[in-house]
Protein backbone atom coordinates (compact mmCIF):
# COMPACT_ATOMS: atom_id res chain seq x y z
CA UNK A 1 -8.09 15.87 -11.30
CA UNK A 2 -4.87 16.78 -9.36
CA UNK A 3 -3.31 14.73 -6.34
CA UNK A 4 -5.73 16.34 -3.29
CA UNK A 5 -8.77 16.16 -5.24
CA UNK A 6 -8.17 11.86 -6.19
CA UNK A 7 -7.24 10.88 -2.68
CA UNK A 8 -10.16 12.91 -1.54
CA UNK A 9 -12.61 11.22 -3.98
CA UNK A 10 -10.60 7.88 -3.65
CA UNK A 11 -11.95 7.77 0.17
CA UNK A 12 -15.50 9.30 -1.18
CA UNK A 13 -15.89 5.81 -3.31
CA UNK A 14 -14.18 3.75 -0.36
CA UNK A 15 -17.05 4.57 1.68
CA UNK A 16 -19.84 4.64 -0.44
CA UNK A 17 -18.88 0.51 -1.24
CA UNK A 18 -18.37 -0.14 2.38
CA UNK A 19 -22.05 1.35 2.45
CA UNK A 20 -23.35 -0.93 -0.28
CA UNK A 21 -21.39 -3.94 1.06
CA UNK A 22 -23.10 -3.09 4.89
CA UNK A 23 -26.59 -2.44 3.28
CA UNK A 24 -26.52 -6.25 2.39
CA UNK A 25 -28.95 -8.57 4.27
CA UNK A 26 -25.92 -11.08 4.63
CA UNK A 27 -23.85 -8.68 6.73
CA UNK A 28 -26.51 -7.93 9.76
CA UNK A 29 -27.57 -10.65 11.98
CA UNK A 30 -30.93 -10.72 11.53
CA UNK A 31 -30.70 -11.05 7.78
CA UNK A 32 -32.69 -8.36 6.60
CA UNK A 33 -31.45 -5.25 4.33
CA UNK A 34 -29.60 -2.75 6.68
CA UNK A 35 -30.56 0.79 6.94
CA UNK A 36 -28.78 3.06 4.99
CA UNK A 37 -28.08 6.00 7.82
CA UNK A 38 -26.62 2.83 9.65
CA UNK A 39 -24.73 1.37 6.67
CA UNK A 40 -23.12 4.58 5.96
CA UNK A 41 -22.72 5.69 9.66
CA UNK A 42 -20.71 2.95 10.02
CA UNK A 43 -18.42 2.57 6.69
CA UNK A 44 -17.47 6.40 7.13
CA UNK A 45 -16.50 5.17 10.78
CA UNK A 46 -14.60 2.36 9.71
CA UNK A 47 -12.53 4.29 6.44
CA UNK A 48 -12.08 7.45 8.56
CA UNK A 49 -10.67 4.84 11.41
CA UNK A 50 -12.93 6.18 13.90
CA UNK A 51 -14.76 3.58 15.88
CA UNK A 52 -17.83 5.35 16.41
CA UNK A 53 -20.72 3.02 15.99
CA UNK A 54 -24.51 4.07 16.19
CA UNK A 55 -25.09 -0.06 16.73
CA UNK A 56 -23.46 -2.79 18.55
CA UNK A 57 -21.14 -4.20 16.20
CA UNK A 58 -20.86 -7.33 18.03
CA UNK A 59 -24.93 -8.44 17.65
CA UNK A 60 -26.03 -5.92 15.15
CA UNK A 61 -23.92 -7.37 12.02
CA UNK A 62 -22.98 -10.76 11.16
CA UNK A 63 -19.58 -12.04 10.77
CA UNK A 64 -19.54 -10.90 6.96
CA UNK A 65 -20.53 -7.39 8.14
CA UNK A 66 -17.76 -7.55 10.95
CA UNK A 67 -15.35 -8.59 8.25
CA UNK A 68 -16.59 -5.50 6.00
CA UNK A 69 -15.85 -3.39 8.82
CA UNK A 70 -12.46 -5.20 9.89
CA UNK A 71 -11.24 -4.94 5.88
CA UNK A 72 -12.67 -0.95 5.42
CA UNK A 73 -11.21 -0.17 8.99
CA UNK A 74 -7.23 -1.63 7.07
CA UNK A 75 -8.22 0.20 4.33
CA UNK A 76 -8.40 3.01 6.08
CA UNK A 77 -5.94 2.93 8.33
CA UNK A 78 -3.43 2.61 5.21
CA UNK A 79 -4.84 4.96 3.70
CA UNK A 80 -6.94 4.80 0.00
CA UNK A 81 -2.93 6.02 -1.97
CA UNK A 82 -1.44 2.92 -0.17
CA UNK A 83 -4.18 0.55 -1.04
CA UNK A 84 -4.27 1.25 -4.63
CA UNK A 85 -0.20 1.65 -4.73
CA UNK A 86 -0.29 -1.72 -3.17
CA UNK A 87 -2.80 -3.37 -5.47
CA UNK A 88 -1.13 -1.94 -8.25
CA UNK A 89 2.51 -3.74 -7.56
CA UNK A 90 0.37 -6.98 -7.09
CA UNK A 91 -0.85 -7.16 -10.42
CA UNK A 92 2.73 -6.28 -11.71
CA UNK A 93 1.78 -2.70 -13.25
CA UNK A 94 3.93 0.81 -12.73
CA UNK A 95 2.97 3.57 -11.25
CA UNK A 96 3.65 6.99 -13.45
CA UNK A 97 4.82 10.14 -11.63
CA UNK A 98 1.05 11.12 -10.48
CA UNK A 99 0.98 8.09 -8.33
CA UNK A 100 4.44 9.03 -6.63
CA UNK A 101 3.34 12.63 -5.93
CA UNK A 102 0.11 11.19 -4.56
CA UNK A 103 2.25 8.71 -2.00
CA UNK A 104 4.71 11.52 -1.64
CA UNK A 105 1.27 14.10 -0.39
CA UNK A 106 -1.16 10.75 1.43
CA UNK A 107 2.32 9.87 3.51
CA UNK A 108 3.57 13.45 3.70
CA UNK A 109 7.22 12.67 2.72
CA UNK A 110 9.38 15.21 1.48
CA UNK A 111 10.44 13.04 -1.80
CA UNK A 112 9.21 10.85 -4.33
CA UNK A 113 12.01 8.05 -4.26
CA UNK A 114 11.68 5.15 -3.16
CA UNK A 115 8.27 4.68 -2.84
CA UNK A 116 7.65 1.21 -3.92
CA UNK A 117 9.93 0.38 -1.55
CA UNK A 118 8.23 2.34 1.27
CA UNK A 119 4.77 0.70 0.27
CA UNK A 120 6.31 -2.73 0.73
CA UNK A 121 7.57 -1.98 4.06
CA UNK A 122 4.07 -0.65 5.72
CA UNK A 123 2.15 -3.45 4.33
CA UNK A 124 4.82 -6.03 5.81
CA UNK A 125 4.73 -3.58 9.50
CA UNK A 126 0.98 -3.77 9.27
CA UNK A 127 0.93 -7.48 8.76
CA UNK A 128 3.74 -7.92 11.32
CA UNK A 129 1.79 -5.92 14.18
CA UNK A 130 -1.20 -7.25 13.56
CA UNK A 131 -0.36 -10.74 13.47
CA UNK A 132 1.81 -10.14 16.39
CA UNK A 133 -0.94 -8.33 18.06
CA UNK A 134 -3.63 -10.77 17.30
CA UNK A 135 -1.50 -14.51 18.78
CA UNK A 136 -0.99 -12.34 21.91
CA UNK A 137 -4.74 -11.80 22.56
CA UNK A 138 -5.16 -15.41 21.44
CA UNK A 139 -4.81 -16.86 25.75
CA UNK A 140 -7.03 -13.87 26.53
CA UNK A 141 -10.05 -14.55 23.94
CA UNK A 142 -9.96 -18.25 23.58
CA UNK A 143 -10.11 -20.05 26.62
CA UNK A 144 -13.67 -18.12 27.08
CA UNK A 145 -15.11 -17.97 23.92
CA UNK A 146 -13.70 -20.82 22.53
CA UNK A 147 -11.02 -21.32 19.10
CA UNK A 148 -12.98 -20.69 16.32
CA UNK A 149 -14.77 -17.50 17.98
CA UNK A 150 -11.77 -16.53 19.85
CA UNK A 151 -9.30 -16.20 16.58
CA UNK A 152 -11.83 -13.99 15.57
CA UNK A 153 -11.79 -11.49 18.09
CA UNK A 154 -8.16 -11.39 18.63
CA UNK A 155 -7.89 -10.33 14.59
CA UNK A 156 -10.63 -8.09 14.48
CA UNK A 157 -9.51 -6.08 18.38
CA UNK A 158 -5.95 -6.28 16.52
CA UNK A 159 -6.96 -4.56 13.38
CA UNK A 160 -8.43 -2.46 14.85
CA UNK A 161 -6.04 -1.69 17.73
CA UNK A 162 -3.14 -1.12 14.86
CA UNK A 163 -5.18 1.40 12.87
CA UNK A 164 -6.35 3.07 15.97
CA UNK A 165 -9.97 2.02 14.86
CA UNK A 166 -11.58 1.66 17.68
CA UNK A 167 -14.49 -0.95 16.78
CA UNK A 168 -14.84 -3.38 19.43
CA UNK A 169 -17.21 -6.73 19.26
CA UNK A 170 -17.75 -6.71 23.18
CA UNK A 171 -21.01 -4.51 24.16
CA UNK A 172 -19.23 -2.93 26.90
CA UNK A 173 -15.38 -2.56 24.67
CA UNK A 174 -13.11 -3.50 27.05
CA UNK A 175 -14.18 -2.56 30.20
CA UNK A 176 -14.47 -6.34 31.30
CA UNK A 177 -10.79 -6.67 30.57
CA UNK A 178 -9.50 -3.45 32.54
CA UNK A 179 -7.85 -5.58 35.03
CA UNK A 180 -6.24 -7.37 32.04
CA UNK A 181 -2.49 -7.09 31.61
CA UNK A 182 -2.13 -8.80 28.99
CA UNK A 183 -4.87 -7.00 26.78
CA UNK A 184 -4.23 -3.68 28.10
CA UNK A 185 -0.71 -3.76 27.17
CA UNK A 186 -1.14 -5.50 24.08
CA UNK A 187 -3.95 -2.59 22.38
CA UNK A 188 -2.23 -0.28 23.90
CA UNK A 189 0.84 -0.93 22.36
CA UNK A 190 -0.65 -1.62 19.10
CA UNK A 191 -2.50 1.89 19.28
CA UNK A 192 0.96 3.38 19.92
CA UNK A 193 2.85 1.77 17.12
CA UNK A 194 -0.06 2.69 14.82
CA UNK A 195 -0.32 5.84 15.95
CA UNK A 196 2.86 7.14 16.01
CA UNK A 197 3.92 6.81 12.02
CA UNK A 198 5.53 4.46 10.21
CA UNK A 199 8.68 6.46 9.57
CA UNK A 200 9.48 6.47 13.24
CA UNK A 201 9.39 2.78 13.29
CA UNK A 202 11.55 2.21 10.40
CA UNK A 203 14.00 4.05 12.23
CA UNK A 204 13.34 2.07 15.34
CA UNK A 205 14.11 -1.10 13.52
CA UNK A 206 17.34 0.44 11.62
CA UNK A 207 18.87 1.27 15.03
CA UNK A 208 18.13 -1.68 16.58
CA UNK A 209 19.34 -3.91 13.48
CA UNK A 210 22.60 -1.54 13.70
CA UNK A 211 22.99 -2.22 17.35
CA UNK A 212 22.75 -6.12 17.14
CA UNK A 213 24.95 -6.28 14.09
CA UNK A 214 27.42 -4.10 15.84
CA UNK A 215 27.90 -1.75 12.99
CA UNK A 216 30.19 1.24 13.43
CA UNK A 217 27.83 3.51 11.95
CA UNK A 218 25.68 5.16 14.45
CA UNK A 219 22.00 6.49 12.95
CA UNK A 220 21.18 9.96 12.94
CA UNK A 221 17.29 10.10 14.23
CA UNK A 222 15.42 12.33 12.18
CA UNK A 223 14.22 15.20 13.52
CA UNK A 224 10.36 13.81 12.73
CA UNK A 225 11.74 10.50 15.23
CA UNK A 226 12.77 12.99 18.06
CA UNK A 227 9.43 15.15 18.00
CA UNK A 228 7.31 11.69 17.58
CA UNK A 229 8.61 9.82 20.40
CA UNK A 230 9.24 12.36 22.79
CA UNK A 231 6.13 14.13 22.70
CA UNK A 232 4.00 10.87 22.91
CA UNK A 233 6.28 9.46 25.43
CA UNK A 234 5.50 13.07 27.46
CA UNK A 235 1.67 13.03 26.73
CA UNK A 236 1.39 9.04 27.61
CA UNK A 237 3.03 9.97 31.19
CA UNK A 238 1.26 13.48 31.79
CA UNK A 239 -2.15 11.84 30.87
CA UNK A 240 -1.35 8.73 32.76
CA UNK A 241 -1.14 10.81 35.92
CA UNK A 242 -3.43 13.32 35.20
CA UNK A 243 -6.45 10.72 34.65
CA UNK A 244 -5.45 9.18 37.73
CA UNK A 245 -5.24 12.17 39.98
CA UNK A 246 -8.55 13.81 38.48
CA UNK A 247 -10.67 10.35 38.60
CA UNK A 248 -9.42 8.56 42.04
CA UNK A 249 -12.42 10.12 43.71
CA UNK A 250 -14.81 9.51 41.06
CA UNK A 251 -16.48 6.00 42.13
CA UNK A 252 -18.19 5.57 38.69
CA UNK A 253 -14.46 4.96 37.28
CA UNK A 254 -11.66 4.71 39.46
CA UNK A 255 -12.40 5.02 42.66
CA UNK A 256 -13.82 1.52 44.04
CA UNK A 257 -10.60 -0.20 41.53
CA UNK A 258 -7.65 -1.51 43.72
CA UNK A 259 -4.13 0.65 43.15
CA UNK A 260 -3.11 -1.76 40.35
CA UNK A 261 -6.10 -1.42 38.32
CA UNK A 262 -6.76 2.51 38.31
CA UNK A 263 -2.77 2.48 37.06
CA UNK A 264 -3.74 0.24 34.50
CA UNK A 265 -6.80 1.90 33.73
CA UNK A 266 -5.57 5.61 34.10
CA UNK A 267 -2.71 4.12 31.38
CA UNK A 268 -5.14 2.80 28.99
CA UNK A 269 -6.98 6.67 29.32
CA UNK A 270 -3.91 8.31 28.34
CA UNK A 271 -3.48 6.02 25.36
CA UNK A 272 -6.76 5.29 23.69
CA UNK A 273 -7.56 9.25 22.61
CA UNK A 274 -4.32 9.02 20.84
CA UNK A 275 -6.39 7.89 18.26
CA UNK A 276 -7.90 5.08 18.98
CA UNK A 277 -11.39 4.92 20.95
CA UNK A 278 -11.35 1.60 22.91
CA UNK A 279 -12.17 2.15 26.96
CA UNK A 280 -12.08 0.37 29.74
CA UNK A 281 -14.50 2.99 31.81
CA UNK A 282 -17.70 4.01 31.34
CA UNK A 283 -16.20 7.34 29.67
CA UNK A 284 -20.00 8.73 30.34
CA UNK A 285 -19.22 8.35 33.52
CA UNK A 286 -15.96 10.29 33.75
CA UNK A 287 -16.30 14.08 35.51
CA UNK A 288 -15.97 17.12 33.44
CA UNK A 289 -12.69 17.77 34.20
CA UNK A 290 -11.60 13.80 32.99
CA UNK A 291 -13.52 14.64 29.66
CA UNK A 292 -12.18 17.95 29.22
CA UNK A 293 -8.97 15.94 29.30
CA UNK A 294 -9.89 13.33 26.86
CA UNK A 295 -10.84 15.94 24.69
CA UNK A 296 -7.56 18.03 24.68
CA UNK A 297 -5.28 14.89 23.64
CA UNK A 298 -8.16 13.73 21.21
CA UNK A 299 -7.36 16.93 19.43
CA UNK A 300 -3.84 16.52 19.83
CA UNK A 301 -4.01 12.72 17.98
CA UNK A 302 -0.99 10.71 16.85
CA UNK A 303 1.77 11.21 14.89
CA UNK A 304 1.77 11.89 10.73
CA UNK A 305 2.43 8.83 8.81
CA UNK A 306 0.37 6.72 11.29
CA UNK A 307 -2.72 5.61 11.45
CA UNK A 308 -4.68 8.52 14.13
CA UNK A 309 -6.02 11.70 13.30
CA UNK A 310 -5.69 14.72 15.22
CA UNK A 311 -4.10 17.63 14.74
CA UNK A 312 -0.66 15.44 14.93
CA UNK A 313 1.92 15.67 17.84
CA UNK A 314 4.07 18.00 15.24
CA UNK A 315 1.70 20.24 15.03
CA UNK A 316 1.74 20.82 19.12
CA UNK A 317 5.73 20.72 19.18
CA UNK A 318 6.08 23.49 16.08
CA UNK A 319 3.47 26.10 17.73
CA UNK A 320 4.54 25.17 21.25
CA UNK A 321 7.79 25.92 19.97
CA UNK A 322 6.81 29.30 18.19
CA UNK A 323 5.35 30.69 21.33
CA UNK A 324 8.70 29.32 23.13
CA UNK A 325 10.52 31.76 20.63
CA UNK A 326 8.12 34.67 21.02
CA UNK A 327 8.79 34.64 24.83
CA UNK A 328 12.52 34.29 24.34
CA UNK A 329 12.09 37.03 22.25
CA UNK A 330 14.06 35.52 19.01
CA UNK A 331 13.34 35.67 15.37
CA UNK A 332 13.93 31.76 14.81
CA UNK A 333 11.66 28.90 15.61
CA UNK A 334 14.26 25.78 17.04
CA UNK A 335 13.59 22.10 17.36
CA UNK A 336 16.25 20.03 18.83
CA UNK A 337 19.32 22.32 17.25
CA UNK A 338 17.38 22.79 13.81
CA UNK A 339 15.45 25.40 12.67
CA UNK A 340 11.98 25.13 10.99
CA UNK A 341 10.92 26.36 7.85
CA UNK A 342 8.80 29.50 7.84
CA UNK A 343 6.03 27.19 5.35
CA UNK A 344 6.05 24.32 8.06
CA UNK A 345 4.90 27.03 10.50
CA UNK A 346 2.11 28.44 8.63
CA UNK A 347 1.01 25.29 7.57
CA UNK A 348 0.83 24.07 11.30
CA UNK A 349 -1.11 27.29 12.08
CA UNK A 350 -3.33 26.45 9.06
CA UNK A 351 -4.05 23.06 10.53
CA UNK A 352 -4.83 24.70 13.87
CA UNK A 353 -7.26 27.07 12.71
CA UNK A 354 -8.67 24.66 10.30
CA UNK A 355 -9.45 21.95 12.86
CA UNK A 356 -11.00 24.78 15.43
CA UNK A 357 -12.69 25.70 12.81
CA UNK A 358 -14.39 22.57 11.91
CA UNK A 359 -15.12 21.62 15.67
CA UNK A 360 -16.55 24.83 16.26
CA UNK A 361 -19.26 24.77 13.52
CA UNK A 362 -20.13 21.00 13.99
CA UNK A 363 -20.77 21.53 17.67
CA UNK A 364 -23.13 24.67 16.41
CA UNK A 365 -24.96 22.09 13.83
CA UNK A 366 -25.37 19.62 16.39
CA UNK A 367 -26.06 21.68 19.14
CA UNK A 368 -29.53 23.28 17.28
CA UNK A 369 -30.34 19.85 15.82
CA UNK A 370 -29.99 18.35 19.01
CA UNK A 371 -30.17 20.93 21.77
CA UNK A 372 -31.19 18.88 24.30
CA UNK A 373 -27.81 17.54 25.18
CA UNK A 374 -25.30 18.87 27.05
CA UNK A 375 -22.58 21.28 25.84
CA UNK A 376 -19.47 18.84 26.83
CA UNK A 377 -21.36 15.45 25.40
CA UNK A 378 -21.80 17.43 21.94
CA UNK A 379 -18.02 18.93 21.79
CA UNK A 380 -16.62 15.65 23.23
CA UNK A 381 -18.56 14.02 20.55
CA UNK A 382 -17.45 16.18 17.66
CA UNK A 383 -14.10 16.50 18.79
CA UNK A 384 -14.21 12.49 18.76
CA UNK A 385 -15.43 12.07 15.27
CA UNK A 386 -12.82 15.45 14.00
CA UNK A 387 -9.66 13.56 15.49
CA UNK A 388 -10.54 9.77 14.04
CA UNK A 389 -10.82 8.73 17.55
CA UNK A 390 -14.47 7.13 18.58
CA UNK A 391 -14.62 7.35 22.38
CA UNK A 392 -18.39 8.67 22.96
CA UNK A 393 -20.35 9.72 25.86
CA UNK A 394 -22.80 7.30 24.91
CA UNK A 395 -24.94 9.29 22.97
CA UNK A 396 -24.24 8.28 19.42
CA UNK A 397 -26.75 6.21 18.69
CA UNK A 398 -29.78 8.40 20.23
CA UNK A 399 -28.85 11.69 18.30
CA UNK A 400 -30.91 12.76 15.58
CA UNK A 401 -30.62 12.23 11.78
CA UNK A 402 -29.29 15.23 10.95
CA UNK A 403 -26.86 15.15 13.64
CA UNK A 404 -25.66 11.70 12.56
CA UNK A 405 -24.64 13.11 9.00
CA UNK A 406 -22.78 16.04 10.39
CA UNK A 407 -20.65 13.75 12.83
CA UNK A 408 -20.16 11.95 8.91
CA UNK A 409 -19.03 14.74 7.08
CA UNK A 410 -16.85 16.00 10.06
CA UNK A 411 -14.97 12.05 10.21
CA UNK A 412 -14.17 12.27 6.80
CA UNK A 413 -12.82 16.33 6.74
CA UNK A 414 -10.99 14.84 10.00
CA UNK A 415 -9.61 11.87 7.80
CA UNK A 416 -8.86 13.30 4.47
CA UNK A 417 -7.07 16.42 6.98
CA UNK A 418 -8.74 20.35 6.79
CA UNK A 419 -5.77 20.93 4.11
CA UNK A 420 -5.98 18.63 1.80
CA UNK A 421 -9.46 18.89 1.33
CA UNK A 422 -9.40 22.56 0.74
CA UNK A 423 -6.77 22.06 -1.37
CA UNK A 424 -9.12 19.34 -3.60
CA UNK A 425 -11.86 22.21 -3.42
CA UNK A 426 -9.60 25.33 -4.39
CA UNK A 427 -7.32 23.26 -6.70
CA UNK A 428 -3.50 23.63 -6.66
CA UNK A 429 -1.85 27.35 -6.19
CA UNK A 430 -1.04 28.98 -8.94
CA UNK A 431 2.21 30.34 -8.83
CA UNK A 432 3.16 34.21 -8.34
CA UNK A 433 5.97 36.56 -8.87
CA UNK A 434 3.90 39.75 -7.03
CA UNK A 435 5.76 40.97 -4.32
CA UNK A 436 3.68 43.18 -1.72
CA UNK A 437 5.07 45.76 0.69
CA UNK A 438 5.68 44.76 4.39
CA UNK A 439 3.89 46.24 7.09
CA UNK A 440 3.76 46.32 10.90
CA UNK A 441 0.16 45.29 12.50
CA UNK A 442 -0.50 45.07 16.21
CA UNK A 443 -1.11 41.57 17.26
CA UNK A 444 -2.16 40.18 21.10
């Protein structure tokens, strides 16, 4: 049982209780057992943080089942290593090396120190965000629906905004509060902050905390920080004004909005495929070229250590960068005056080709089980599922059986990463002191 294969297995029996819990007749609505393609549909959703629903959540389940989903969405979103980490300081117990090296591989840090420490401070960011994130929906929620049903939705759209979920309890998401300020800006930020890793904001809060103590020392920002921010910082603008430029003519989504909203709206665009899958348009509605869009930063995700999937805004910088140093014809790969490590870059090209990978043969699988849909709804779908993120075309719910288990299996390889879950398959490496002969081969 080494490291890849428990955390793999660890979200495996994660789902398969959400499932259970989801089957129950006290979790839907109508009080009667659930169906199972439903049940699990929707608990691989929730643990793989994905948002993708093949029901309304909002009429379908009851408020236990919402609560399921709310609870396996946190879960997931800390990921099963945390959970178990965390439950395991509760009760008072230590963890032996083999839970350190599991942190060390689920958070992707390069050491094992620390890490009760480190598990303390993303339960008490969680809790802070969320809570933070749930009092400022609070004026938006309850003067409509009321206290009792309003609390609930501003925890629930807060959860889920924070681990860039996606579930929403409103049949149309959020597309009656587009115009919203106050909700816009308060998911979005929580999909950022989520999103974009929890190491990033612990260095956020150290250099603020040195700045209002006045302390002499000045941080060094790692060089995970720089890549992080600025590369979500460049996508949030690009997409901001991309959407907007490629959707002002559409009338289906921007076009009949005043100039305020289509900002606000062309904002919340660039933000919720980073990996989060609210919307505020019809995204059915959007024009190939707005989809194709979607699609590209879907892939792209958040940030490692957060909450989103994708192939991680690292990933982007470190091949970006290698074709930078190709052109520039150098031997050394830079990032902000440092140089990378030869097994960072194959392991970004292994994530690469892993993820296209995936896509490609789940859009195959779905495109002969389900062939009459179109080409873009089935990649945008399977892309959406891959990256964690659970903006749909709207076709979810009418796709076949068959089709519904492949968009499963291909949340879960998208959650557990292509890597790791080869590397639970293969096993670990076994170490090798052959040496083989270098050889020139014609590449491009």
């Amino acid at each position: 049982m080494t490291v890849a294969r428990t955390i793999c297995l660890g979200f495996l029996a994660v789902i398969t209780v959400g499932t259970i819990l989801l089957m129950m007749p006290f979790s839907t609505s109508n009080g009667t057992w659930n169906d199972l393609i439903v049940a699990l549909f929707t608990s691989t959703s929730a643990v793989c943080v994905t948002g993708l629903s093949v029901v309304d959540p909002g009429t379908y389940f009851s408020f236990w089942g919402q609560l399921f989903i709310a609870l396996l969405a946190q879960i997931g979103g800390l990921g099963y290593m945390t959970t178990t980490t965390f439950l395991i300081l509760l009760i008072g117990r230590k963890f032996d090396l083999r839970h350190k090296m599991a942190i060390q591989q689920a958070l992707d840090r390069p050491g094992m120190s620390g890490s009760r420490q480190v598990i303390r401070s993303i339960i008490a960011t969680t809790l802070i965000f969320e809570i933070t994130g749930a009092f400022l929906l609070l004026p938006a929620f309850v003067p409509k629906y009321g206290w009792s049903q309003g609390l609930w939705l501003a925890i629930f759209h807060s959860v889920n905004a924070w681990n860039n979920a996606g579930f929403s309890l409103f049949k149309d998401n959020l597309i009656g509060y587009q115009s919203s300020f106050l909700v816009v800006f308060t998911i979005t930020g929580l999909i950022i902050f989520g999103g974009i890793g929890y190491q990033v904001i612990m260095e956020m809060y150290l250099w603020l905390r040195d700045r209002l103590t006045t302390k002499t020392v000045n941080l060094v920002f790692s060089l995970d920080f720089k890549v992080a921010t600025i590369t979500t910082i460049i996508l949030l603008i690009l997409g901001t004004i991309v959407f907007w430029a490629i959707e002002i003519r559409n009338p289906q989504t921007f076009g009949n909005l005043s100039f305020r909203d289509q900002l606000l709206v062309a904002w919340f665009q660039s933000v919720t495929p980073r990996t989060a899958g609210f919307n505020t348009i019809d995204i059915g509605k959007m024009t190939n070229a707005g989809l194709f869009i979607t699609i590209a930063l879907m892939f792209i995700g958040a940030s490692p250590g957060g909450t989103g999937g994708g192939i991680k805004t690292t990933t982007l910088r470190v091949l970006t960068s290698c074709t930078k140093t190709i052109l520039q014809g150098k031997e050394e790969v830079l990032l902000y005056e440092r140089k990378i490590a030869t097994s960072l870059i194959l392991k970004a090209v292994g994530v690469l080709l892993g993820s296209i990978t995936t896509v490609i043969i789940s859009t195959i699988l779905i495109s002969i089980t389900d062939p009459k849909l179109d080409f873009i709804q089935i990649l945008f779908e399977v892309v959406s599922a891959f990256a964690t993120v659970g903006l749909s075309t709207g076709i979810t719910a009418n796709v076949t059986i068959a089709a519904k288990l492949i968009l499963i299996v291909t949340m879960y390889v998208g959650r557990v990463g292509v890597l790791l879950l080869m590397s639970a398959v293969l096993g670990d490496p076994r170490p090798s002191r052959i040496r083989y002969p270098e050889e020139n081969l014609l590449v491009g």
